[in-house]
PDB file of N, CA and C in Angstrom:
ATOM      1  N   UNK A   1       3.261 -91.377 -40.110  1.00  0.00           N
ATOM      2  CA  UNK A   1       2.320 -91.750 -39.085  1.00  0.00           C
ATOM      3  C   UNK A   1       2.199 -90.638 -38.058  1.00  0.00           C
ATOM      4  N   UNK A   2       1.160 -90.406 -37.719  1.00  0.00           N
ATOM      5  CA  UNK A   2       0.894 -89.280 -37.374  1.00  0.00           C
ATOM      6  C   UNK A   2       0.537 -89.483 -35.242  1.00  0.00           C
ATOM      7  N   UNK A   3      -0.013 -90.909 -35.270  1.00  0.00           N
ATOM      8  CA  UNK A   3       0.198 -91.631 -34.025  1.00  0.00           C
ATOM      9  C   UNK A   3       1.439 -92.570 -33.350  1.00  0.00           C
ATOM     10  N   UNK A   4       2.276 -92.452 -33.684  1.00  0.00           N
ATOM     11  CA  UNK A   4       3.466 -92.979 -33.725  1.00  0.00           C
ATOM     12  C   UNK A   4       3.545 -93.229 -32.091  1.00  0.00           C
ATOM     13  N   UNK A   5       3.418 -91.997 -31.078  1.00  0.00           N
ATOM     14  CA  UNK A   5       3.302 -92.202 -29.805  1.00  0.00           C
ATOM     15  C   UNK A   5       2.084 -91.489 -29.081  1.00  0.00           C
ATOM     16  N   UNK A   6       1.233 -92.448 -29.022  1.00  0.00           N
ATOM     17  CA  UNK A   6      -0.260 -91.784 -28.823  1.00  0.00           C
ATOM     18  C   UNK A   6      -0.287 -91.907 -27.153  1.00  0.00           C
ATOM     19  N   UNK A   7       0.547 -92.376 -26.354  1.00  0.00           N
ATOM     20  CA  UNK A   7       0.384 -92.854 -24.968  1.00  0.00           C
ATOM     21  C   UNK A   7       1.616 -92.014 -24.693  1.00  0.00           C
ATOM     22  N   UNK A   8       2.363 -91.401 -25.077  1.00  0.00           N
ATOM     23  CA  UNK A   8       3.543 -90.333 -24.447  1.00  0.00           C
ATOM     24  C   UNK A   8       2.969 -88.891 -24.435  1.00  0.00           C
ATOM     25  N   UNK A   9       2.459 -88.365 -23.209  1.00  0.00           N
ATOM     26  CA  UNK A   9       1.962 -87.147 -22.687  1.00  0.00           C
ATOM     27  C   UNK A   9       3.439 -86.185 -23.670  1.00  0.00           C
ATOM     28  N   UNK A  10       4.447 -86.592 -23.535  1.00  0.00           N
ATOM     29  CA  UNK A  10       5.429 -85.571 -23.627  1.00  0.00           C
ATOM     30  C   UNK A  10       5.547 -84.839 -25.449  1.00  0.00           C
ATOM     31  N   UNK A  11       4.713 -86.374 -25.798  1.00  0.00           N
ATOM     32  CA  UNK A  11       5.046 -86.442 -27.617  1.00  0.00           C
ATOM     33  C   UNK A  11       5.068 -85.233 -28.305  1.00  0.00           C
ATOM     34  N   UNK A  12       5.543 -84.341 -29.053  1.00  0.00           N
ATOM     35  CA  UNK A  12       5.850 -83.168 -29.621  1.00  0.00           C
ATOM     36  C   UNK A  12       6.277 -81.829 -28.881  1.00  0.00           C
ATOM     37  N   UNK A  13       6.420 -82.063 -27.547  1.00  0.00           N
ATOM     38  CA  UNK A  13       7.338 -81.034 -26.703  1.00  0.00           C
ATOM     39  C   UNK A  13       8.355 -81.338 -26.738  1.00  0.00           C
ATOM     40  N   UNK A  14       9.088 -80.524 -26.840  1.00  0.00           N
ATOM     41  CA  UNK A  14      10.328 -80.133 -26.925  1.00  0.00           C
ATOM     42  C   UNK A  14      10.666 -79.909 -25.413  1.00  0.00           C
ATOM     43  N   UNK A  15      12.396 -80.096 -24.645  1.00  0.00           N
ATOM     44  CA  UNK A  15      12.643 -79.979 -23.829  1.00  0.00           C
ATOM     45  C   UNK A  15      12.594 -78.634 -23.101  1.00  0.00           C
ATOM     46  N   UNK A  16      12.534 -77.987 -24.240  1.00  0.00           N
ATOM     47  CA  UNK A  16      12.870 -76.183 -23.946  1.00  0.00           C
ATOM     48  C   UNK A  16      11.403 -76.135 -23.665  1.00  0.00           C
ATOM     49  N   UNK A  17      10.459 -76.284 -24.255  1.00  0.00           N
ATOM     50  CA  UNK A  17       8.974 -76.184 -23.722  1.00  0.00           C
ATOM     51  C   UNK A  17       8.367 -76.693 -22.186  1.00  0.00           C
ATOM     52  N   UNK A  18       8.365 -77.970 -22.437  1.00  0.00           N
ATOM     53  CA  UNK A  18       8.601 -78.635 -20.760  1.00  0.00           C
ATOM     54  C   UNK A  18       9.327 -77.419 -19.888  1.00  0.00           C
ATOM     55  N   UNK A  19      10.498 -77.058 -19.895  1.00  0.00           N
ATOM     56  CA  UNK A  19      11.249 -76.496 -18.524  1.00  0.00           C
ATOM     57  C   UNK A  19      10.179 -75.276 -18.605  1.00  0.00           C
ATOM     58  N   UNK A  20       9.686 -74.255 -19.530  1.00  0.00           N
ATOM     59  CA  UNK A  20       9.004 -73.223 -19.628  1.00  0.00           C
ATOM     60  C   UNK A  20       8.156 -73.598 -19.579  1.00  0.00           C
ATOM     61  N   UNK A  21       7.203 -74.744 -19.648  1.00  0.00           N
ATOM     62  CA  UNK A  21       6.191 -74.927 -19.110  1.00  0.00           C
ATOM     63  C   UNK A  21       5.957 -74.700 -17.431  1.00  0.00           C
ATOM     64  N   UNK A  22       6.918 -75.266 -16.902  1.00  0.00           N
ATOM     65  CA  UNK A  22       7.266 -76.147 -15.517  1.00  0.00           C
ATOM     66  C   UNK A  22       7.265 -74.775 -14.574  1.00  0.00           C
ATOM     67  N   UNK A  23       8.563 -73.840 -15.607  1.00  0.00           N
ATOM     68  CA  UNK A  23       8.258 -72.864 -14.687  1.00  0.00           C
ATOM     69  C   UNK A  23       8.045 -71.588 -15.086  1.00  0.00           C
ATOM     70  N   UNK A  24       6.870 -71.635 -15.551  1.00  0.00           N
ATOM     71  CA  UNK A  24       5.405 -70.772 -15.684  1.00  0.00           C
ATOM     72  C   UNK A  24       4.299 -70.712 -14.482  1.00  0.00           C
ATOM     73  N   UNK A  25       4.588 -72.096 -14.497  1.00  0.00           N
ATOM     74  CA  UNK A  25       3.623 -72.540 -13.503  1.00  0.00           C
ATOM     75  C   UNK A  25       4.035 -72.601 -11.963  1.00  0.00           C
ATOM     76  N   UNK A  26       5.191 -73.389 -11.815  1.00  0.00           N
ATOM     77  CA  UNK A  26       6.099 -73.225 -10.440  1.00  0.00           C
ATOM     78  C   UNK A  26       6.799 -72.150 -10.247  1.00  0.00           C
ATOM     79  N   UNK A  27       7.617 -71.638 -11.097  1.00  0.00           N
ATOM     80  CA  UNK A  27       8.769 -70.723 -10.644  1.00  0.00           C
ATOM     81  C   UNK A  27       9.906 -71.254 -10.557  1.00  0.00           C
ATOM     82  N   UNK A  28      10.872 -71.019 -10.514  1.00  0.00           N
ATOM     83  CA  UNK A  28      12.348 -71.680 -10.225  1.00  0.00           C
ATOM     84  C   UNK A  28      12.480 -72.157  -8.435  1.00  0.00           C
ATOM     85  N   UNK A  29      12.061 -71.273  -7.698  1.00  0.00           N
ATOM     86  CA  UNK A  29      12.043 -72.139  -6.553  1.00  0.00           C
ATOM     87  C   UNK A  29      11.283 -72.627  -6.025  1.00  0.00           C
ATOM     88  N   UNK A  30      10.116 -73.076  -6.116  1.00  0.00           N
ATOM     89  CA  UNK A  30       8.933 -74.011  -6.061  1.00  0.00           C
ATOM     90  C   UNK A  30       9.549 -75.852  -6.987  1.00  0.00           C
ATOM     91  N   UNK A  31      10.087 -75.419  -8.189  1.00  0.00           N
ATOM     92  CA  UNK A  31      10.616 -76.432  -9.218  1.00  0.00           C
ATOM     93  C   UNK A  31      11.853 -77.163  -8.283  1.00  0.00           C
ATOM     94  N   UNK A  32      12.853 -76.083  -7.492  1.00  0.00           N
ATOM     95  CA  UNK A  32      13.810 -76.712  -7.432  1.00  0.00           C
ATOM     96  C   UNK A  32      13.759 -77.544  -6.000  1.00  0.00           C
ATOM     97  N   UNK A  33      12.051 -77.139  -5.232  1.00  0.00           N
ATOM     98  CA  UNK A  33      12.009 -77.630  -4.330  1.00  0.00           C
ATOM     99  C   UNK A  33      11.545 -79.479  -4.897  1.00  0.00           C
ATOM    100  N   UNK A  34      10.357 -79.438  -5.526  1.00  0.00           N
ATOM    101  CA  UNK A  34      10.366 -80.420  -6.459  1.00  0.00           C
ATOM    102  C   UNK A  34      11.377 -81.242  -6.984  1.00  0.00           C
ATOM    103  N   UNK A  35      12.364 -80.877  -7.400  1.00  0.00           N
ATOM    104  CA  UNK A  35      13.072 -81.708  -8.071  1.00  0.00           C
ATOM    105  C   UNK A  35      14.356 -80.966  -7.506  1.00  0.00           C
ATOM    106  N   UNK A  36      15.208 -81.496  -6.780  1.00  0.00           N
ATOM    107  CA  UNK A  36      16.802 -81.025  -5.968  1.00  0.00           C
ATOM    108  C   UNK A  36      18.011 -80.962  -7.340  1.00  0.00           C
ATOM    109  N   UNK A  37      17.761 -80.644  -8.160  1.00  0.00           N
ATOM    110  CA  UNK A  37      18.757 -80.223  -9.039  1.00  0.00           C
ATOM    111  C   UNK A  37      19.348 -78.867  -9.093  1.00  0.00           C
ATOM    112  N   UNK A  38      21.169 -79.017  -9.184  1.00  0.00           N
ATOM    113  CA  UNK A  38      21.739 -77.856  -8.993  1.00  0.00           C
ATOM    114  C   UNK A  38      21.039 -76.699 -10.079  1.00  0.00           C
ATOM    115  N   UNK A  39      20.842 -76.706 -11.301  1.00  0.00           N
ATOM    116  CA  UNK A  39      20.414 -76.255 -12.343  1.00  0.00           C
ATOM    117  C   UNK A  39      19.226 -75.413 -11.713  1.00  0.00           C
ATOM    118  N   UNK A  40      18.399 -76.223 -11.341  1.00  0.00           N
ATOM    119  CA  UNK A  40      17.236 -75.281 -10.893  1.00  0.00           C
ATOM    120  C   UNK A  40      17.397 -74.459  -9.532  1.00  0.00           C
ATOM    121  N   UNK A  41      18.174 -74.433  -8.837  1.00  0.00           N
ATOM    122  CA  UNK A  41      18.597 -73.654  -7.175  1.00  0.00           C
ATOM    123  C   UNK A  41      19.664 -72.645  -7.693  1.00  0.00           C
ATOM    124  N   UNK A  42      20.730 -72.984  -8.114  1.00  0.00           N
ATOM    125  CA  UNK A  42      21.928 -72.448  -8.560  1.00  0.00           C
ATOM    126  C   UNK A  42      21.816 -71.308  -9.776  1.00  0.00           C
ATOM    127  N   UNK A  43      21.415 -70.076  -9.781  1.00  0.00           N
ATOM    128  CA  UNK A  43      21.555 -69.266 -10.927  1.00  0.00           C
ATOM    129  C   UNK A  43      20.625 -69.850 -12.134  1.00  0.00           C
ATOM    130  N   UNK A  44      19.383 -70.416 -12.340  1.00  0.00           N
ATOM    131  CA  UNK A  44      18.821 -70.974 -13.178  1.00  0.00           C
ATOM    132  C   UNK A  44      18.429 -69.887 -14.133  1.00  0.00           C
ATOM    133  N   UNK A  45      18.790 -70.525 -15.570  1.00  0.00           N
ATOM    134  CA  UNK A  45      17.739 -70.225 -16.478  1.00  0.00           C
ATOM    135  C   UNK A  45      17.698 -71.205 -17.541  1.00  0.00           C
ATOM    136  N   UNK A  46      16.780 -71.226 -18.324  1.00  0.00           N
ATOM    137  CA  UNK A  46      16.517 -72.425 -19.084  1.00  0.00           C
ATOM    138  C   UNK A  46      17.761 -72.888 -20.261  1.00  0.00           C
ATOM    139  N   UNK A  47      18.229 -71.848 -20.417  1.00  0.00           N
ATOM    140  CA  UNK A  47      19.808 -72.465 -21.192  1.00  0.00           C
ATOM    141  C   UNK A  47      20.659 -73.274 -20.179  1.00  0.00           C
ATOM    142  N   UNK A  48      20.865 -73.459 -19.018  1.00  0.00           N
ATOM    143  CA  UNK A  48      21.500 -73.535 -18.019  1.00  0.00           C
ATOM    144  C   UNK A  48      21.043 -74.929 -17.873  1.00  0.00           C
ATOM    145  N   UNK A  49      19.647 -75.360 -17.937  1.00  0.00           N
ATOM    146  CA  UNK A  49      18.714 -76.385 -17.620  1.00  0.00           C
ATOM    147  C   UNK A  49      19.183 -77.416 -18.681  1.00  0.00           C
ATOM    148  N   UNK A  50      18.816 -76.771 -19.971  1.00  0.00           N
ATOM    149  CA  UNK A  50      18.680 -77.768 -20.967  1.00  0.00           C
ATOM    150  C   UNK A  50      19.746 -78.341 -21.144  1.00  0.00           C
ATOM    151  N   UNK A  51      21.322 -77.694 -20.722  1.00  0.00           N
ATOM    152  CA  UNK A  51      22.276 -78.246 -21.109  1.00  0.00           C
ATOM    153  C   UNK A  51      22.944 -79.563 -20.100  1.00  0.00           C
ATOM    154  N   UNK A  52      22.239 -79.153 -18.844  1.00  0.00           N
ATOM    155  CA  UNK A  52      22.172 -80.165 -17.405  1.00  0.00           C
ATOM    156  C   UNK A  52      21.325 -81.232 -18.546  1.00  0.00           C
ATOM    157  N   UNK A  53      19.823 -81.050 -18.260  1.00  0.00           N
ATOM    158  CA  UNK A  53      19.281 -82.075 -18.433  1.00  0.00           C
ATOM    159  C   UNK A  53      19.266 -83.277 -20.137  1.00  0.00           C
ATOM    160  N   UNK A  54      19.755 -82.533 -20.563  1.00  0.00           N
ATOM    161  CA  UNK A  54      20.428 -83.033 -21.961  1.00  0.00           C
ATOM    162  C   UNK A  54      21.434 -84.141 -21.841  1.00  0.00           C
ATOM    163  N   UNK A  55      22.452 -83.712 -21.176  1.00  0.00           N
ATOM    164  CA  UNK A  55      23.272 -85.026 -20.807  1.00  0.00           C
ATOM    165  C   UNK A  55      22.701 -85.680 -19.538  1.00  0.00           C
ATOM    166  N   UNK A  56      21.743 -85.786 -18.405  1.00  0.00           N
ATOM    167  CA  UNK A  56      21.484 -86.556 -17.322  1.00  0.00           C
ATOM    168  C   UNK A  56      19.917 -86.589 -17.669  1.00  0.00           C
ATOM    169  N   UNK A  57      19.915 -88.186 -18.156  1.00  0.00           N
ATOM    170  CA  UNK A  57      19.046 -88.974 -18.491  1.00  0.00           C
ATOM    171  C   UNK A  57      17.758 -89.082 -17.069  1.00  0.00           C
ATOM    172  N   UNK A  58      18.735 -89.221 -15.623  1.00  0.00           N
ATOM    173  CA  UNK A  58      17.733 -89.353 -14.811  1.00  0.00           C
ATOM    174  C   UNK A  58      17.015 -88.280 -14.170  1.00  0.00           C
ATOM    175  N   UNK A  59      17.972 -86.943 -14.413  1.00  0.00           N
ATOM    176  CA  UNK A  59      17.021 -85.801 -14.256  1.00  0.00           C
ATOM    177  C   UNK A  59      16.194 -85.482 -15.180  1.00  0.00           C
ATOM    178  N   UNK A  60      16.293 -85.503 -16.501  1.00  0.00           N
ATOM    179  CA  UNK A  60      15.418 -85.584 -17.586  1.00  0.00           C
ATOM    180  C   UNK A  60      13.754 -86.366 -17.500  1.00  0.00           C
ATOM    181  N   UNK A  61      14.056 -87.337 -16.968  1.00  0.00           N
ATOM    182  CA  UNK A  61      13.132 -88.174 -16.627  1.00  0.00           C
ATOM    183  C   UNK A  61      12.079 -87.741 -15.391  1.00  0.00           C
ATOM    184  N   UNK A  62      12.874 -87.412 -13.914  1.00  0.00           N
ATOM    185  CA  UNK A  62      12.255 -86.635 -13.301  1.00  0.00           C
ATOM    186  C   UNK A  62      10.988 -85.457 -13.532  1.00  0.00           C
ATOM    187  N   UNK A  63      12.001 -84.292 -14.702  1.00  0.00           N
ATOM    188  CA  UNK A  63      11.477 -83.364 -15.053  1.00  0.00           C
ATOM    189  C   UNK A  63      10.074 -83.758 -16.092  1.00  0.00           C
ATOM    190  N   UNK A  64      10.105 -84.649 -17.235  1.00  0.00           N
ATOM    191  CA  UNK A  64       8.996 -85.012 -18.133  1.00  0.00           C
ATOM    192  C   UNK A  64       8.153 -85.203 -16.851  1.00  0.00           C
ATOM    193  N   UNK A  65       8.763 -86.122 -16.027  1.00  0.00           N
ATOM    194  CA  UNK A  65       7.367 -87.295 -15.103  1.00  0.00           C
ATOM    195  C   UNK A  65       6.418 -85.868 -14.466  1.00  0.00           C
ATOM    196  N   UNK A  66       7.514 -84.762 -13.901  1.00  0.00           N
ATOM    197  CA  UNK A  66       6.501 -83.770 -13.312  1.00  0.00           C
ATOM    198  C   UNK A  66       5.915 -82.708 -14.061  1.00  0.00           C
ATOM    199  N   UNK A  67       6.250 -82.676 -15.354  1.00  0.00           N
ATOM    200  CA  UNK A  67       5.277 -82.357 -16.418  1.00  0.00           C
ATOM    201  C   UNK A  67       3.915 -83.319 -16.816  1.00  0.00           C
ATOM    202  N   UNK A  68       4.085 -84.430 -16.842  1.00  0.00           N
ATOM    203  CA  UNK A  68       3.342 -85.199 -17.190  1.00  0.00           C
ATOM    204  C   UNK A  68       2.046 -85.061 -16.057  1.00  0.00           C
ATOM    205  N   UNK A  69       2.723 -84.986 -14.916  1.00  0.00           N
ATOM    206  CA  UNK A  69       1.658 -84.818 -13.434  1.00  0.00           C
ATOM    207  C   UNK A  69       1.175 -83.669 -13.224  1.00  0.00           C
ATOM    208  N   UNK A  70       1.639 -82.553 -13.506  1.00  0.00           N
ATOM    209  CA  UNK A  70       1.138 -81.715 -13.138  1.00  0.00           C
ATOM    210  C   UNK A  70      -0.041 -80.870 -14.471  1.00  0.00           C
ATOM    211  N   UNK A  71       0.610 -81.358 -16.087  1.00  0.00           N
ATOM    212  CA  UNK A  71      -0.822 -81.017 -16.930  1.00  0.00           C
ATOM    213  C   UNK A  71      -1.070 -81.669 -17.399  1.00  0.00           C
ATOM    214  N   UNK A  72      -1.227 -82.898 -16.649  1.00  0.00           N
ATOM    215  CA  UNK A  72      -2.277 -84.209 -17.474  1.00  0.00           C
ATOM    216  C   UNK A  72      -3.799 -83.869 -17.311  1.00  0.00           C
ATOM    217  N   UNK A  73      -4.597 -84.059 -18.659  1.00  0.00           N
ATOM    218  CA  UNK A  73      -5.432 -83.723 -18.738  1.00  0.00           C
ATOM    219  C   UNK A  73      -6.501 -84.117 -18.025  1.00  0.00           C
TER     220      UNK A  73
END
């Protein structure tokens, strides 16, 4: 099935895409003003990120929601 999740903005991104999406567009300190995570203030780079937001479900969530807001079509 090829619609499996037709209402999830996030559906076929990958987490590593999202954060390089995010900050393409923001930057690391624009992002970390956005969202107060050590990961993004503290020495960031996206290996650093993914391994934060991989285990913390509620920063994870944060991060999709301000993907979702900022390139919804």
């Amino acid at each position: 099935m090829s619609n499996e999740q037709p209402n999830n903005p996030s559906h076929g991104l990958t987490l590593e895409m999202i954060i390089t999406n995010l900050v393409a567009h923001y930057g690391w300190d624009e992002l970390a003003q956005k969202i107060d995570i050590n990961c993004f203030r503290s020495d960031p780079s996206i290996k650093s990120s993914l391994k934060f937001l991989r285990k913390t479900q509620w920063a994870r969530s944060k991060v999709e929601r301000l993907h979702t807001s900022t390139f919804e079509k």
